[in-house]
PDB file of N, CA and C in Angstrom:
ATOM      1  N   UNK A   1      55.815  13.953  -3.298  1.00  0.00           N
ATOM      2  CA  UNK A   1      57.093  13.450  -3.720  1.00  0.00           C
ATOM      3  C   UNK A   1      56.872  12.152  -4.493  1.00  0.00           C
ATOM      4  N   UNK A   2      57.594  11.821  -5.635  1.00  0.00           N
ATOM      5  CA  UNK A   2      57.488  11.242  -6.373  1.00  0.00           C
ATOM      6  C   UNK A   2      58.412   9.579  -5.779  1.00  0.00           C
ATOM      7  N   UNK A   3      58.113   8.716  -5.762  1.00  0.00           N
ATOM      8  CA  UNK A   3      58.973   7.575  -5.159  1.00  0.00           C
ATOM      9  C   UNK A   3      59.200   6.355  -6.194  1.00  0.00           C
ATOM     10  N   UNK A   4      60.208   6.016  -6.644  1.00  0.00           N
ATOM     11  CA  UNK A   4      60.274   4.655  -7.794  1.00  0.00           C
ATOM     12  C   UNK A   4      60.451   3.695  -6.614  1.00  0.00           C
ATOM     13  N   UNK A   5      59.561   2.912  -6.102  1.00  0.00           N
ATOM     14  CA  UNK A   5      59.448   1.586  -5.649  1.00  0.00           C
ATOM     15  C   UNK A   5      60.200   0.199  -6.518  1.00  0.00           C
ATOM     16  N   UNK A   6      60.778  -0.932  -5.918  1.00  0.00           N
ATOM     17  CA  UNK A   6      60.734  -2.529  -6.252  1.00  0.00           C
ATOM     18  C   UNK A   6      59.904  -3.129  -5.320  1.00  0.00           C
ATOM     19  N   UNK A   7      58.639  -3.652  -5.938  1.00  0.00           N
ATOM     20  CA  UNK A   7      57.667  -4.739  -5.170  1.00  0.00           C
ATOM     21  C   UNK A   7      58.290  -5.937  -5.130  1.00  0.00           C
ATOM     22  N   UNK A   8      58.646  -6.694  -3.912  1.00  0.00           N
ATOM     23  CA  UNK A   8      59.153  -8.206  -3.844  1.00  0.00           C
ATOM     24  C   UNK A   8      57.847  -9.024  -3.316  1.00  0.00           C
ATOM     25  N   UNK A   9      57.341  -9.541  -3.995  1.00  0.00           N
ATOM     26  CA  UNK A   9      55.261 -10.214  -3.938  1.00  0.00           C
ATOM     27  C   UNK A   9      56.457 -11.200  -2.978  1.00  0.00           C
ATOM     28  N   UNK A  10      55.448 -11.706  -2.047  1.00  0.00           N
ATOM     29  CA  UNK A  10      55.436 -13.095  -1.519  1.00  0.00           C
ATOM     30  C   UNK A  10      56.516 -13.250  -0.530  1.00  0.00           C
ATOM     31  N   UNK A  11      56.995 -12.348   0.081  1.00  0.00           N
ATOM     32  CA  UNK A  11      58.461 -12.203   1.192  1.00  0.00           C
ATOM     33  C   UNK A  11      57.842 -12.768   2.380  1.00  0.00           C
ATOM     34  N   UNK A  12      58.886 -13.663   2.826  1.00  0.00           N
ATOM     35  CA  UNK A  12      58.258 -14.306   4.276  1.00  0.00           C
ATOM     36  C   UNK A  12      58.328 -12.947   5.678  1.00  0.00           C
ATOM     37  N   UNK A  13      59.258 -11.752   4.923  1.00  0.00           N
ATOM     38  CA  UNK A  13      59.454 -10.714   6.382  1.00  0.00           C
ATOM     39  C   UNK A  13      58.951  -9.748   5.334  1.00  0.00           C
ATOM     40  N   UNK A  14      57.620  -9.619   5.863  1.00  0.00           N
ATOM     41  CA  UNK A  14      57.280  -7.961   4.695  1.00  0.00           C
ATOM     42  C   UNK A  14      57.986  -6.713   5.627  1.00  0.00           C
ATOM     43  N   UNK A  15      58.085  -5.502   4.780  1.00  0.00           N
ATOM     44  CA  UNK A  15      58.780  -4.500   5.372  1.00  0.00           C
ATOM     45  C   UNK A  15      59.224  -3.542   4.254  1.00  0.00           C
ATOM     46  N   UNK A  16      59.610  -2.142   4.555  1.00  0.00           N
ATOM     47  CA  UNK A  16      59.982  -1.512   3.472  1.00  0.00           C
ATOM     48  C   UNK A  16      61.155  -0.898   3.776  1.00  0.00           C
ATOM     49  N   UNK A  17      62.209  -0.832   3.230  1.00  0.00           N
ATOM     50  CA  UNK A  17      63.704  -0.102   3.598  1.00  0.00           C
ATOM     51  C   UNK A  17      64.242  -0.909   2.504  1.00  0.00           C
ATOM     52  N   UNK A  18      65.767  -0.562   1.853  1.00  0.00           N
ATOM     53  CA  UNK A  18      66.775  -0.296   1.327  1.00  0.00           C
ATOM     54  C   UNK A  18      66.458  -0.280  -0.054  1.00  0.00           C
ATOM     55  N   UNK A  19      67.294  -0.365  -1.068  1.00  0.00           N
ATOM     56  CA  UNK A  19      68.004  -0.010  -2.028  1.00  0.00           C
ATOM     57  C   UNK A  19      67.960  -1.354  -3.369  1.00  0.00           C
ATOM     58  N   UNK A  20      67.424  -0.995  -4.091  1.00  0.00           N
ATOM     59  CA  UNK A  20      67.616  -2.150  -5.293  1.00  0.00           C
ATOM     60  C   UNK A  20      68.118  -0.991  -6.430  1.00  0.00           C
ATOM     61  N   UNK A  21      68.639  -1.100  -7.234  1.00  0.00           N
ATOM     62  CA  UNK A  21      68.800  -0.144  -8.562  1.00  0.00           C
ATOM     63  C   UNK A  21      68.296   0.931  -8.527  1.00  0.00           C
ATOM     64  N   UNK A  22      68.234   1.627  -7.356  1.00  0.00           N
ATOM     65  CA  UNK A  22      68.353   3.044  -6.816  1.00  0.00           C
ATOM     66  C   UNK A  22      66.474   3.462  -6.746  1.00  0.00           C
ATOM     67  N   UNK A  23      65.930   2.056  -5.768  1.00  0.00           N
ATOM     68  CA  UNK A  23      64.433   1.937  -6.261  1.00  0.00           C
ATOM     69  C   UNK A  23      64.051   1.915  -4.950  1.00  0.00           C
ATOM     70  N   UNK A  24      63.626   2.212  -3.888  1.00  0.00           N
ATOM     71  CA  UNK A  24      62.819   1.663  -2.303  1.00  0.00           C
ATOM     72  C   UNK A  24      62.620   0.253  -2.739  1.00  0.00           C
ATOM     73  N   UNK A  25      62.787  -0.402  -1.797  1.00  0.00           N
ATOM     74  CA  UNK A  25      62.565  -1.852  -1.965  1.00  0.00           C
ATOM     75  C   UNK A  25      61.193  -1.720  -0.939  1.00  0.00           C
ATOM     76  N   UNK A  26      60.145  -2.693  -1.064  1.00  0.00           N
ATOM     77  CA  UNK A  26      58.877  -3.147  -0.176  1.00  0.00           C
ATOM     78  C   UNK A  26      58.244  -3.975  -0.643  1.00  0.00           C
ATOM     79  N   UNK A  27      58.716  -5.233   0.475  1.00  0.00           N
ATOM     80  CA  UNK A  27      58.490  -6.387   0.618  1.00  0.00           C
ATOM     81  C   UNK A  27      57.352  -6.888   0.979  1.00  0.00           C
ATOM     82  N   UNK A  28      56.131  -7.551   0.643  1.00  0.00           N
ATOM     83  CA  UNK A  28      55.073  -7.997   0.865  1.00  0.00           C
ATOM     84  C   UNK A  28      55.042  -9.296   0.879  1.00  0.00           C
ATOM     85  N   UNK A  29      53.787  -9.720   1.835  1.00  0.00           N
ATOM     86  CA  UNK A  29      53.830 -11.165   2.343  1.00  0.00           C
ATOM     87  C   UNK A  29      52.429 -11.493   0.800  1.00  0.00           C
ATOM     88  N   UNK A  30      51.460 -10.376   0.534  1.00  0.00           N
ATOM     89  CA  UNK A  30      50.675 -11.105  -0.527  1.00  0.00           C
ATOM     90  C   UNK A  30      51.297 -11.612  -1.964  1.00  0.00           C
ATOM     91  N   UNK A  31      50.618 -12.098  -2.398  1.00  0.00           N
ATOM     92  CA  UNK A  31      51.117 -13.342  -3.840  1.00  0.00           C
ATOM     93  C   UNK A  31      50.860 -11.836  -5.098  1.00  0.00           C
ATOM     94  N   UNK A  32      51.737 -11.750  -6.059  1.00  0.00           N
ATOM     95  CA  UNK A  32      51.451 -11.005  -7.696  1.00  0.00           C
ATOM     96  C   UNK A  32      50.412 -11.731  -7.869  1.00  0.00           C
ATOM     97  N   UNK A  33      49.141 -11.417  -7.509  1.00  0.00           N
ATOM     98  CA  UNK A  33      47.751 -12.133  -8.324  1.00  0.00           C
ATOM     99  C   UNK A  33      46.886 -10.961  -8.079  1.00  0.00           C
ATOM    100  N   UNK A  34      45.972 -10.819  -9.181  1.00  0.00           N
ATOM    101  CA  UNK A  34      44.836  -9.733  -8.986  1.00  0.00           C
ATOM    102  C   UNK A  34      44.980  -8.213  -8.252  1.00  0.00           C
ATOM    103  N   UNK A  35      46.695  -7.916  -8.144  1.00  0.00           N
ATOM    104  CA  UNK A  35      46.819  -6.729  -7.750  1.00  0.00           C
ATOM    105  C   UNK A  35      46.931  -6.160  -6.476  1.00  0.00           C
ATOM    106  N   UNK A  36      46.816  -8.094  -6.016  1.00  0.00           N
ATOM    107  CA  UNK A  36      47.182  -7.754  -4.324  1.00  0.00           C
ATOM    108  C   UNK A  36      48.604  -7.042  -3.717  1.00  0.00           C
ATOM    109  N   UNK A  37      49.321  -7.796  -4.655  1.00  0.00           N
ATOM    110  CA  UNK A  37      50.453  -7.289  -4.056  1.00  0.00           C
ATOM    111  C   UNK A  37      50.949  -5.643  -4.440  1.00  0.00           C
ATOM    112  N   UNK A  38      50.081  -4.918  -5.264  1.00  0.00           N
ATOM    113  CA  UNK A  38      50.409  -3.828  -5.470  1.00  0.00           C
ATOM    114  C   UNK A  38      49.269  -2.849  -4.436  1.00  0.00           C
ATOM    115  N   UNK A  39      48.597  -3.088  -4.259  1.00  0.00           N
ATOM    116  CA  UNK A  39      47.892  -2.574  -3.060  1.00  0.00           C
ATOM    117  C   UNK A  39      48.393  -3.050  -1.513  1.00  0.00           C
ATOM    118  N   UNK A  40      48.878  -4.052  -0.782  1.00  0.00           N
ATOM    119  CA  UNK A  40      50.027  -4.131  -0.018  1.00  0.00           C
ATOM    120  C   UNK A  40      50.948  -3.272  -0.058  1.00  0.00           C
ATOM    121  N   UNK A  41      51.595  -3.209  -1.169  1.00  0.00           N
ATOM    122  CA  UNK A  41      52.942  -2.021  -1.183  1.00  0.00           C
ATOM    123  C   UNK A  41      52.355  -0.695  -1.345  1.00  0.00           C
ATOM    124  N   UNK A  42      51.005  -0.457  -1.592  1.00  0.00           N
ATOM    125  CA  UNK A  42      50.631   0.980  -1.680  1.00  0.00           C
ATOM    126  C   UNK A  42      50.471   0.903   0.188  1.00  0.00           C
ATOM    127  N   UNK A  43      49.689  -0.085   1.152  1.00  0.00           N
ATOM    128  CA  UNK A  43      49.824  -0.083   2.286  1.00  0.00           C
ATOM    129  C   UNK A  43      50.841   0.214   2.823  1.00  0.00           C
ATOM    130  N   UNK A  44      52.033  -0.344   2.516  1.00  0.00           N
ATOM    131  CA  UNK A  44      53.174  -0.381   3.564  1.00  0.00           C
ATOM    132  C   UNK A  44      53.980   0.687   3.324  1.00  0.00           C
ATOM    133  N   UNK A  45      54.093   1.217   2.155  1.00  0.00           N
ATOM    134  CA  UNK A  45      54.409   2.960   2.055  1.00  0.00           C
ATOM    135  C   UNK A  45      53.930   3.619   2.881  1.00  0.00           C
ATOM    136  N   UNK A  46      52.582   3.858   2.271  1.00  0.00           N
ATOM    137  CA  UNK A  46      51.993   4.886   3.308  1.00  0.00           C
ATOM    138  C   UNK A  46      52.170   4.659   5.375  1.00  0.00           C
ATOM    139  N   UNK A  47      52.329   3.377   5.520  1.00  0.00           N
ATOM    140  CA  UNK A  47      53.246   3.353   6.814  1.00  0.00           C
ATOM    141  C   UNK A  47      54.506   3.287   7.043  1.00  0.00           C
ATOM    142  N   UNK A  48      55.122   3.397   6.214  1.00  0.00           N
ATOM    143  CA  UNK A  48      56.697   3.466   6.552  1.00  0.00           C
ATOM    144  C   UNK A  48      56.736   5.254   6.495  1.00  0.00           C
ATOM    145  N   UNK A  49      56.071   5.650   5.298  1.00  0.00           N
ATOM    146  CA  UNK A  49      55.739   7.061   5.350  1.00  0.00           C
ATOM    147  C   UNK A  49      55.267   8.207   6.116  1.00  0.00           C
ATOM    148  N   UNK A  50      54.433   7.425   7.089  1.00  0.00           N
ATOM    149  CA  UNK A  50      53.435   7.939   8.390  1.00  0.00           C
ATOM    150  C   UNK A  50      52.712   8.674   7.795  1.00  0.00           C
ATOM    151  N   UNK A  51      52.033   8.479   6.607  1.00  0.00           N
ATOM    152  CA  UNK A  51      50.676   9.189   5.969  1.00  0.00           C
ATOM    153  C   UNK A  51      49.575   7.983   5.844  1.00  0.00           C
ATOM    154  N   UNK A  52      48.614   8.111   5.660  1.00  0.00           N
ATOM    155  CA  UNK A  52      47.199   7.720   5.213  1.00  0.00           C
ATOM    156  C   UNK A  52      47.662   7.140   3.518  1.00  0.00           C
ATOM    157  N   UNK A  53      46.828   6.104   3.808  1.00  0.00           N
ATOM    158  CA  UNK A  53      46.798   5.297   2.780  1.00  0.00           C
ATOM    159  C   UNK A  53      46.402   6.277   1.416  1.00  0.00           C
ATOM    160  N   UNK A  54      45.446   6.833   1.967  1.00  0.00           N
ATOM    161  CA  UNK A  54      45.001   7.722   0.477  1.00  0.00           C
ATOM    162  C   UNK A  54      45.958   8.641   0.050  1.00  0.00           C
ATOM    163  N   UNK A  55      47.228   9.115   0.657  1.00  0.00           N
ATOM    164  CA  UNK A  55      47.721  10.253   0.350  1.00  0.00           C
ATOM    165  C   UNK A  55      48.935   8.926  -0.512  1.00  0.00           C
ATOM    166  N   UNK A  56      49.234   7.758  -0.599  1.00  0.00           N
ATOM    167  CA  UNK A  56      49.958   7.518  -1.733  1.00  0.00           C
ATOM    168  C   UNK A  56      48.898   6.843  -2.825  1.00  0.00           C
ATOM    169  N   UNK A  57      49.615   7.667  -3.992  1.00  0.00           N
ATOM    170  CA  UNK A  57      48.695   6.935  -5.288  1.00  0.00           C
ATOM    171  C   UNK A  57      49.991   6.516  -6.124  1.00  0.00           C
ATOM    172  N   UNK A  58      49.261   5.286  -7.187  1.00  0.00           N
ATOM    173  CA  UNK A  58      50.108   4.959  -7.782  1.00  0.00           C
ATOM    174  C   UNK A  58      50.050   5.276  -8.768  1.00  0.00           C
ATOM    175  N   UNK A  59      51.212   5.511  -9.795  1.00  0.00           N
ATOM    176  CA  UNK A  59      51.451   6.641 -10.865  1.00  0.00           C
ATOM    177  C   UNK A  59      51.615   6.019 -12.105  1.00  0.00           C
ATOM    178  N   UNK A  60      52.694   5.133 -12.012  1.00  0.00           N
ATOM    179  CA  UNK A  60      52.658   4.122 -12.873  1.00  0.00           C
ATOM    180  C   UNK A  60      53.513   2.761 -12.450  1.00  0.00           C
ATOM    181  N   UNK A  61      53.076   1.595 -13.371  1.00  0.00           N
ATOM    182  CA  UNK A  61      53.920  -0.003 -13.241  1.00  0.00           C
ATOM    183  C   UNK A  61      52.636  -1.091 -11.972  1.00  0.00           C
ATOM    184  N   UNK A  62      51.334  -0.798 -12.587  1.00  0.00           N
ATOM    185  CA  UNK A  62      50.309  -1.441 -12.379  1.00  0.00           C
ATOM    186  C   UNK A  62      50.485  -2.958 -12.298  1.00  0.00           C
ATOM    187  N   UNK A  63      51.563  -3.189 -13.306  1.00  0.00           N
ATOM    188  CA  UNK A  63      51.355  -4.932 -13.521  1.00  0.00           C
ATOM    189  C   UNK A  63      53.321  -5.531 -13.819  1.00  0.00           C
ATOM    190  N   UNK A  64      53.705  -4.043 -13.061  1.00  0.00           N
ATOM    191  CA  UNK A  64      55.304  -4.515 -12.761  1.00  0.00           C
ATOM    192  C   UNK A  64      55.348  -4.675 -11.622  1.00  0.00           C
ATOM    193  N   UNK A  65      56.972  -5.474 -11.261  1.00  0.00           N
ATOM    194  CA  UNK A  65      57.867  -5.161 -10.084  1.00  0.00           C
ATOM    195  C   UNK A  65      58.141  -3.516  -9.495  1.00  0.00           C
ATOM    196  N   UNK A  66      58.614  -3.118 -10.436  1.00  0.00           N
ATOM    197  CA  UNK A  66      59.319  -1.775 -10.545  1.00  0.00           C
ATOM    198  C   UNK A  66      58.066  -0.730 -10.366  1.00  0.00           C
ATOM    199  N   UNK A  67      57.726   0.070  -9.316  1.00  0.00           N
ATOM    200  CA  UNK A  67      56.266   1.186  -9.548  1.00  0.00           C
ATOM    201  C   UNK A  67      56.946   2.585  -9.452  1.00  0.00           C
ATOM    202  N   UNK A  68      56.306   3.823 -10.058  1.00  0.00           N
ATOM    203  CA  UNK A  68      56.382   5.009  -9.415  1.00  0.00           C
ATOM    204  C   UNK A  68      55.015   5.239  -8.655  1.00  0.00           C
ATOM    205  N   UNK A  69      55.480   5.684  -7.266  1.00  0.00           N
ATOM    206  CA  UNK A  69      54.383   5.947  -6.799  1.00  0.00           C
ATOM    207  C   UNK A  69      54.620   7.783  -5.987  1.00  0.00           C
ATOM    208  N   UNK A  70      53.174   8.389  -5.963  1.00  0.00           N
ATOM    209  CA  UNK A  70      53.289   9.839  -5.464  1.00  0.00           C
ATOM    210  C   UNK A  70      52.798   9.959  -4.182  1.00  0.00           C
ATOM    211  N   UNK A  71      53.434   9.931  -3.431  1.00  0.00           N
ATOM    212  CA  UNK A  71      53.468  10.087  -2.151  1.00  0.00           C
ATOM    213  C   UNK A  71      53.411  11.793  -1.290  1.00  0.00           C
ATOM    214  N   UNK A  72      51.818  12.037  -0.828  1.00  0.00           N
ATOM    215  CA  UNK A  72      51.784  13.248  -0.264  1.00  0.00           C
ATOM    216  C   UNK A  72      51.763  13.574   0.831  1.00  0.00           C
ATOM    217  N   UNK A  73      52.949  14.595   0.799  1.00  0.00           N
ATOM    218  CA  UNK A  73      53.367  14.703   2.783  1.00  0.00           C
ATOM    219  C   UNK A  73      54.896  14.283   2.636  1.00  0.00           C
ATOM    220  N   UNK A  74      55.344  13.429   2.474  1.00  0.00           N
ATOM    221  CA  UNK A  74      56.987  12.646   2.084  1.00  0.00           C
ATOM    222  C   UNK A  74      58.129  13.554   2.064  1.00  0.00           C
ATOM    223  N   UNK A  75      58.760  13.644   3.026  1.00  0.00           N
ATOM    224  CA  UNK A  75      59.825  14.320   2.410  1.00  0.00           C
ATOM    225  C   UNK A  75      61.100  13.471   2.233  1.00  0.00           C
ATOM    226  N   UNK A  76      62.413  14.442   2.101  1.00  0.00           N
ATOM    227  CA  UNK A  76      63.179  13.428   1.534  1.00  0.00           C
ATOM    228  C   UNK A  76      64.126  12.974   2.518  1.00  0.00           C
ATOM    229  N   UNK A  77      63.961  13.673   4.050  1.00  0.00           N
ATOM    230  CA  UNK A  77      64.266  12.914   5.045  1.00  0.00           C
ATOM    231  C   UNK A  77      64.181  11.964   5.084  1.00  0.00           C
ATOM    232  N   UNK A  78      62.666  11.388   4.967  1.00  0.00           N
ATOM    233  CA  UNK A  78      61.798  10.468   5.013  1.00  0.00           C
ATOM    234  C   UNK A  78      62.411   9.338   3.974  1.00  0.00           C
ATOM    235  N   UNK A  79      62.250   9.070   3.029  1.00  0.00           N
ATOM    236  CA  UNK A  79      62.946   8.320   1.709  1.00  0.00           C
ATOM    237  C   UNK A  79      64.261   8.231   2.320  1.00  0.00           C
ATOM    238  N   UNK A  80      65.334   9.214   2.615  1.00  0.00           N
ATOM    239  CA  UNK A  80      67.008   9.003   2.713  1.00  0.00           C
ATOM    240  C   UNK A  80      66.681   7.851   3.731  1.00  0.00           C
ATOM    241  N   UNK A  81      66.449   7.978   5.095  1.00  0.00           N
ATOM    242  CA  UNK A  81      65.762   6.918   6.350  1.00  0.00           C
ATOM    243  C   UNK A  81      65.842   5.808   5.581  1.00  0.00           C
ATOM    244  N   UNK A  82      64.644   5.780   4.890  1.00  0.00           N
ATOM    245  CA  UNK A  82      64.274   4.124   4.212  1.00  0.00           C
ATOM    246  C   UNK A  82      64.925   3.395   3.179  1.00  0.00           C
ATOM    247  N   UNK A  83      65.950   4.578   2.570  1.00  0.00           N
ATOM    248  CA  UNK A  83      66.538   3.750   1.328  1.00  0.00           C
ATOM    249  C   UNK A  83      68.011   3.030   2.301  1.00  0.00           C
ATOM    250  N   UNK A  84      68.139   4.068   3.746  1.00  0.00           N
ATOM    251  CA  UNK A  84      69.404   3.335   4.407  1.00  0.00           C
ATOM    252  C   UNK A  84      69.660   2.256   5.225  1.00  0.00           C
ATOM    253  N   UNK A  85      67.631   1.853   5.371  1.00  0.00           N
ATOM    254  CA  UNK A  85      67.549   0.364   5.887  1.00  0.00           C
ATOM    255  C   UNK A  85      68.243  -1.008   6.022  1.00  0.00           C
TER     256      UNK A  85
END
């Protein structure tokens, strides 16, 4: 399943649930530097998801806020849950 993420770099409560411009929001405590914070949010998917880190890849928005990421295993149970955070 295909997922359009908003990365918020640098949140004092990391976590992943609700709704920005119809995007998963996931909040990370690492800084936008060197890609940390986009590997964090590839982390905290794949646990809000209850899959393995390897089963989300990122698809595109490497060096945005805004990512698509492909998430395998996901259904849309799963996503409805987190976007109603």
């Amino acid at each position: 399943m295909r997922v359009t993420v908003r990365v918020r770099p640098g949140s004092p409560r990391p976590g992943v649930g609700g709704e920005y411009d119809g995007a998963l929001v996931v909040r990370v405590s690492a800084p936008a530097v060197d890609g940390r914070a986009t590997e964090a949010a590839l982390s905290a998917i794949a646990a809000a998801f209850g899959v393995r880190r390897r089963d989300v890849v990122l698809v595109t928005g490497a060096a945005s806020r805004t990512k698509i990421v492909e998430v395998a295993g996901a259904g849309q149970a799963d996503l409805d849950r987190l976007l109603s955070l």
